[in-house]
C-alpha atoms as a PDB file:
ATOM      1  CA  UNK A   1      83.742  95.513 101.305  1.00  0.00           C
ATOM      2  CA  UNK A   2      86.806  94.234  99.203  1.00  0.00           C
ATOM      3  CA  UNK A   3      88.839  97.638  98.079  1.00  0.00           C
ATOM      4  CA  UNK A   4      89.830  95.976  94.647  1.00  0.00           C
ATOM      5  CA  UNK A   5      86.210  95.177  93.156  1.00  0.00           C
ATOM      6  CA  UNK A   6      84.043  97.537  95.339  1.00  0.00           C
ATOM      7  CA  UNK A   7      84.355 101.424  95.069  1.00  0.00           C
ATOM      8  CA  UNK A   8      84.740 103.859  98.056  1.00  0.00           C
ATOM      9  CA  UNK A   9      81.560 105.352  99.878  1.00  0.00           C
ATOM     10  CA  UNK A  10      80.907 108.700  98.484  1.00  0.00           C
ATOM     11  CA  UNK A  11      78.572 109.680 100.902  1.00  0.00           C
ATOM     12  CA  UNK A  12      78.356 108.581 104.464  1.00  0.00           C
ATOM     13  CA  UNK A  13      75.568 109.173 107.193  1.00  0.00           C
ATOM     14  CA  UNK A  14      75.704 111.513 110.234  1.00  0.00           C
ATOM     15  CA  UNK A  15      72.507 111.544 112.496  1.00  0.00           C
ATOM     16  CA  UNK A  16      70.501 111.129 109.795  1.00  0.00           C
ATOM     17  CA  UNK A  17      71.848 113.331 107.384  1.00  0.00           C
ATOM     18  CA  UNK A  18      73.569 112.149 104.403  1.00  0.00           C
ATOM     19  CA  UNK A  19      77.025 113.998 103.338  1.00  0.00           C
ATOM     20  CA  UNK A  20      79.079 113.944 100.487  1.00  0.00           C
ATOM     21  CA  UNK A  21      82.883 113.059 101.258  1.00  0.00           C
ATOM     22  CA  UNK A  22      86.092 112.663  98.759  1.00  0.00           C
ATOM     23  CA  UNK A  23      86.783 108.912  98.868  1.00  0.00           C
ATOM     24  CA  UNK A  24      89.181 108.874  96.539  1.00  0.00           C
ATOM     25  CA  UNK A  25      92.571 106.967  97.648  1.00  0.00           C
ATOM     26  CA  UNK A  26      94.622 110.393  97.466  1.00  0.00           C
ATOM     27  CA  UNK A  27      93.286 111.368 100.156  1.00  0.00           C
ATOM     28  CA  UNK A  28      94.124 108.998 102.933  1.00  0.00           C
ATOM     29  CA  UNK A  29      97.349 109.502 101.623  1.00  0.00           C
ATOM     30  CA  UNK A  30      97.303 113.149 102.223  1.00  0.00           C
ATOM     31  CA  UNK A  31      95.592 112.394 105.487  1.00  0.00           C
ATOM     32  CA  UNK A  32      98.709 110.090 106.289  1.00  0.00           C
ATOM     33  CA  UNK A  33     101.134 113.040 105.310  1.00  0.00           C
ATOM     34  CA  UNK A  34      99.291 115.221 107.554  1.00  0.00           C
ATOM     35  CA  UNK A  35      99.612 112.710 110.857  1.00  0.00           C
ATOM     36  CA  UNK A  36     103.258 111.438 109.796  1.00  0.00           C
ATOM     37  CA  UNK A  37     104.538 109.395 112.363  1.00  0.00           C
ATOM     38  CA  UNK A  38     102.849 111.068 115.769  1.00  0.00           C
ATOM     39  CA  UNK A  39     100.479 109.309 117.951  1.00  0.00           C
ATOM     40  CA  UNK A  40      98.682 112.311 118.740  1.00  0.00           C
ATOM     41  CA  UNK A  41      98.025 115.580 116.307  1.00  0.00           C
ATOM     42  CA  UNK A  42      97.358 118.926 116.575  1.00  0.00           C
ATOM     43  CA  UNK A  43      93.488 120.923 116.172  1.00  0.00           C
ATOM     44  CA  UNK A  44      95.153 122.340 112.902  1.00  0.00           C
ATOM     45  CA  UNK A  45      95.972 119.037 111.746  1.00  0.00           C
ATOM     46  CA  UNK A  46      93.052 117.446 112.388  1.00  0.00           C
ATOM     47  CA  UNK A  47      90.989 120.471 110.753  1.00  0.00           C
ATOM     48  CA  UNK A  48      93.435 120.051 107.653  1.00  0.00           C
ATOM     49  CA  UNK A  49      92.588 116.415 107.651  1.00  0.00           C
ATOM     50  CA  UNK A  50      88.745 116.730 108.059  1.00  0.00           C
ATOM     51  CA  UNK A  51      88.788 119.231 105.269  1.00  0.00           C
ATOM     52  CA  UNK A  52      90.004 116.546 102.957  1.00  0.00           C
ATOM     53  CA  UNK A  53      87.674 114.528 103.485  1.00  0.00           C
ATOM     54  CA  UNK A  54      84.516 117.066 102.907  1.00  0.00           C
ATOM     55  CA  UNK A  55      86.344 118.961  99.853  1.00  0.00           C
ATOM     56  CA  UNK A  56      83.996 117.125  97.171  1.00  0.00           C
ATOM     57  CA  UNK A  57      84.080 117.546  93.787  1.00  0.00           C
END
């Protein structure tokens, strides 16, 4: 997949089940916000991060 002529997944597939996600390049920049520079995050963080991710619109 070539990020300049392809878009983003909107969905992807979890055992079967098929679930929206927010693709959209904002939000791996959030994501990156979130983690800054640590090699290891927090539960919060990681909730904040997954939430992202599954806040469609």
């Amino acid at each position: 997949m070539s990020i300049l002529t392809n878009h983003f997944p909107e969905t992807v597939l979890v055992d079967g089940a098929e679930y929206l996600i927010n693709s959209d390049f904002r939000t791996v920049l959030r994501c990156f916000e979130i983690q800054g520079v640590k090699e290891v995050i927090s539960p919060d963080e990681l909730v904040k991060i997954n939430y992202s991710y599954q806040n469609v619109r």
